[in-house]
Protein backbone atom coordinates (compact mmCIF):
# COMPACT_ATOMS: atom_id res chain seq x y z
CA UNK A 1 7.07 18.21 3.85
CA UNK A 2 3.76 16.48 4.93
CA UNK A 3 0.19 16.34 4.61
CA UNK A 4 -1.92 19.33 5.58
CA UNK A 5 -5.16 18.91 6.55
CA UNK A 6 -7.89 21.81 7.47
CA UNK A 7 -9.09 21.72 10.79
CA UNK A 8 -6.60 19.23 11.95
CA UNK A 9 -4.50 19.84 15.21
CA UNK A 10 -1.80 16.73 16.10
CA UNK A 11 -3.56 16.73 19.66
CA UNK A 12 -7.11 16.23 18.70
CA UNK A 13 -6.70 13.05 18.37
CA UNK A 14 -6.64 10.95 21.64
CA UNK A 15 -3.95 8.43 22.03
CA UNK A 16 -5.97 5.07 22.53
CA UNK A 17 -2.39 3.75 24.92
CA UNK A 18 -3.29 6.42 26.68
CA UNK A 19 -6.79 6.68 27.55
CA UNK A 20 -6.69 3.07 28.44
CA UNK A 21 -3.84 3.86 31.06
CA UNK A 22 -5.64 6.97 32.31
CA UNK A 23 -9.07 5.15 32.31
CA UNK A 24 -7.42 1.73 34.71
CA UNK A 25 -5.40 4.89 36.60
CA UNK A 26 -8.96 6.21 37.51
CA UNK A 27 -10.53 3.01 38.16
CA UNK A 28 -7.75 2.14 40.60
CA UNK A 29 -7.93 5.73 42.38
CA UNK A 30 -11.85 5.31 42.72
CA UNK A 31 -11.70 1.89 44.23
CA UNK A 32 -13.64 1.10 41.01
CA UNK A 33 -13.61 -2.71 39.59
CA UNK A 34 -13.23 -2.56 35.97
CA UNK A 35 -11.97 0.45 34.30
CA UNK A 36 -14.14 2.65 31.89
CA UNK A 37 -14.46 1.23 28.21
CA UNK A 38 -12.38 3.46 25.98
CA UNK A 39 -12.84 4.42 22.38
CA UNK A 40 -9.62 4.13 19.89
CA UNK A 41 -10.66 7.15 17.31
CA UNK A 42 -7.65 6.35 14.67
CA UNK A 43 -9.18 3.47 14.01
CA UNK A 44 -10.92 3.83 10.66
CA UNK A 45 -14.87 3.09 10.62
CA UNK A 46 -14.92 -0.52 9.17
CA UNK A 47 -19.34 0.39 9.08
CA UNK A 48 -18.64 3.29 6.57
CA UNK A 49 -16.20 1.44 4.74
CA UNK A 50 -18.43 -1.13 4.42
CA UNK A 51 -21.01 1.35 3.00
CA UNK A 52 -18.71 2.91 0.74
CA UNK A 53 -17.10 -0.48 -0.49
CA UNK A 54 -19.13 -0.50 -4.00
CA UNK A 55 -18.13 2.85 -4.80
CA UNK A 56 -13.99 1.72 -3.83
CA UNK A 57 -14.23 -1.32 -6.44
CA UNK A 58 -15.70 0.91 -8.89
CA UNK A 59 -13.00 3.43 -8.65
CA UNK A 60 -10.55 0.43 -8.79
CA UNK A 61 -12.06 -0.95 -11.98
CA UNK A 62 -12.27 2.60 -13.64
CA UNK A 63 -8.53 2.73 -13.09
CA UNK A 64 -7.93 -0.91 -14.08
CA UNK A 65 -9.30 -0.22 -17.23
CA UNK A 66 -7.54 3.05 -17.85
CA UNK A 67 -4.38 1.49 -17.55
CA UNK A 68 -4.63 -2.71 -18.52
CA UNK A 69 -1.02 -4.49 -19.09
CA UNK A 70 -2.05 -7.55 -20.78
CA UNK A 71 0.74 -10.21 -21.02
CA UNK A 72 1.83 -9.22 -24.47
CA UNK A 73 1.82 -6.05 -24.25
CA UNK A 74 4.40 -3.47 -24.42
CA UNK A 75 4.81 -2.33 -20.62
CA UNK A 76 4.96 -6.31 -19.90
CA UNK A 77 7.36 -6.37 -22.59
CA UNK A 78 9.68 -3.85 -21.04
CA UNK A 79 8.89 -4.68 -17.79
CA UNK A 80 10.51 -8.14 -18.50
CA UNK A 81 13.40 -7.35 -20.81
CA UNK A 82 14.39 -4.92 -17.16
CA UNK A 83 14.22 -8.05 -14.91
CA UNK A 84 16.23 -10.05 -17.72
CA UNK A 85 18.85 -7.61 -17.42
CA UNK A 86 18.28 -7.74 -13.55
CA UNK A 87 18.86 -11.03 -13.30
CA UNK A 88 21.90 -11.35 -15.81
CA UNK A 89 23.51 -8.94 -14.07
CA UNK A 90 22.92 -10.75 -10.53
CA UNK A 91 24.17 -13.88 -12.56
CA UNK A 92 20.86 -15.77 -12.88
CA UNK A 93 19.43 -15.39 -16.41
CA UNK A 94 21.12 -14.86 -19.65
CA UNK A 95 20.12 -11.09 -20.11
CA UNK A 96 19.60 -8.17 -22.61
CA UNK A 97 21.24 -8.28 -26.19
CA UNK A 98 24.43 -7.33 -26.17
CA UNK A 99 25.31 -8.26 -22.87
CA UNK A 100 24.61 -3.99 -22.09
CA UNK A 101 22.40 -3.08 -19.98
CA UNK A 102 19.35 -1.45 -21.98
CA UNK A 103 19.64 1.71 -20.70
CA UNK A 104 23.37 1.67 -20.59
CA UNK A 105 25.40 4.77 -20.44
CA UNK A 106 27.52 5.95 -22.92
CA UNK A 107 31.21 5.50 -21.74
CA UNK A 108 33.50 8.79 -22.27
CA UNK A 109 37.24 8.23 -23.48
CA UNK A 110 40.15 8.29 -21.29
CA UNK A 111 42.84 10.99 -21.18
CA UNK A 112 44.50 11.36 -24.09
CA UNK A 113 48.52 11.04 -24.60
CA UNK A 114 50.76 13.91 -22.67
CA UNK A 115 51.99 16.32 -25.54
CA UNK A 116 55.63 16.39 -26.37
CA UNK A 117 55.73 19.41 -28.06
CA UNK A 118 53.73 23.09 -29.39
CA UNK A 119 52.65 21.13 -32.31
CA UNK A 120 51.17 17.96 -30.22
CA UNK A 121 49.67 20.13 -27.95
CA UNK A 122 48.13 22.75 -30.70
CA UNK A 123 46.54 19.49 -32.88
CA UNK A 124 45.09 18.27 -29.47
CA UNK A 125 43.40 22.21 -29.57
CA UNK A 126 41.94 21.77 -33.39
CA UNK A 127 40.61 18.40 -32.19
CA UNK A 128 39.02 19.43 -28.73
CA UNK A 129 41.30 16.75 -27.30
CA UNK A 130 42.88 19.56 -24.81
CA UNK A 131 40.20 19.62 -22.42
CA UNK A 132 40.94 15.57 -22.18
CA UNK A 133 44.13 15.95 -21.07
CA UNK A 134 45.36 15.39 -17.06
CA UNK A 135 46.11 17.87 -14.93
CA UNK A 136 49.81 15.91 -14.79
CA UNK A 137 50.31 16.25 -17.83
CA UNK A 138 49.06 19.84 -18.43
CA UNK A 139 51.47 21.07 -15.81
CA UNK A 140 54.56 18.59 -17.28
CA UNK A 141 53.69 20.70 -21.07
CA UNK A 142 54.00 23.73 -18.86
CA UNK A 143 57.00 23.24 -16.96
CA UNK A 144 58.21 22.36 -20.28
CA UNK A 145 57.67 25.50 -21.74
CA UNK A 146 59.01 27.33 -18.84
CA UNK A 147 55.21 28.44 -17.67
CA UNK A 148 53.82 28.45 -13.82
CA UNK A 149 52.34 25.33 -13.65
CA UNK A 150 50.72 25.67 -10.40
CA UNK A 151 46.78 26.24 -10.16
CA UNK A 152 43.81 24.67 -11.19
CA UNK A 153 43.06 22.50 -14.51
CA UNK A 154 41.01 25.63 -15.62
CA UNK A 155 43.76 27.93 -15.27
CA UNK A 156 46.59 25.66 -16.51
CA UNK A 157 44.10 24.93 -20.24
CA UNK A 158 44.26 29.05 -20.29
CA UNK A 159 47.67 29.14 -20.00
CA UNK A 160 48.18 26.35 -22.53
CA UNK A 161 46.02 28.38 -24.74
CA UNK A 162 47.79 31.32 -24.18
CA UNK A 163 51.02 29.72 -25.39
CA UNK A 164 49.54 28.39 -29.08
């Protein structure tokens, strides 16, 4: 997605390469010594920029001032407590407290234990623990049990289910 602008065609803008080549093209055709002066348009008017600069610092002071960070501020706080981590974790400083990252992740538990039997397998169901379970080990319960234990881990928890 871009920019739109009203009014604005890709081609009405003349490609200063270009009119220089076209302009020492003509000169050499006409005989002519010195090729026509040519005008680069996407060049931005340093004049009107120069007219407008008081009212550009004033916009940048207005949004200075909306937004300061002084050194012991919050935002500088944070700002440096992130490169501390930054740089423990790249080895350089000593880092956040811990030894975490601040924002750190909270790590899930690994698969729990294959179930041996109907009773290991229905205290992993009261304890939400099923769902935790591989798919290699779902389909070992199953073939245990004397169930299909082909399919997907969705099917083989129904069919586990089905049996308590």
């Amino acid at each position: 997605l871009g920019m739109k602008l009203e009014g604005f065609r890709p081609g009405c803008a003349e490609n200063p390469v270009l009119q220089r080549h076209y302009a020492a093209l003509q000169a050499l055709a006409l005989g002519e010594d010195k090729p026509a002066e040519t005008v680069d348009v996407l060049q931005p008017d340093s004049a009107a920029i120069e007219e407008k600069a008081p009212l550009f610092h004033a916009w940048k002071s207005a949004i200075d001032a909306a937004s300061p960070a002084p050194a012991g501020s919050a935002a500088a706080a944070a700002a440096a407590k992130k490169r501390a981590w930054t740089d423990r974790y790249n080895g350089v400083g000593a880092g956040a407290a811990g030894g975490e990252p601040p924002f750190a992740r909270a790590r899930r538990e690994g698969p729990v234990g294959a179930p041996h039997t109907i009773e290991d397998m229905r205290t992993l169901q009261q304890n939400g623990d099923i769902e935790r379970l591989t798919v290699a080990a779902l389909k070992d319960w199953l073939k245990a049990q004397g169930v299909v234990a082909s399919g997907k881990k969705a099917d083989l928890l129904a069919r586990a289910r089905a049996i308590l």
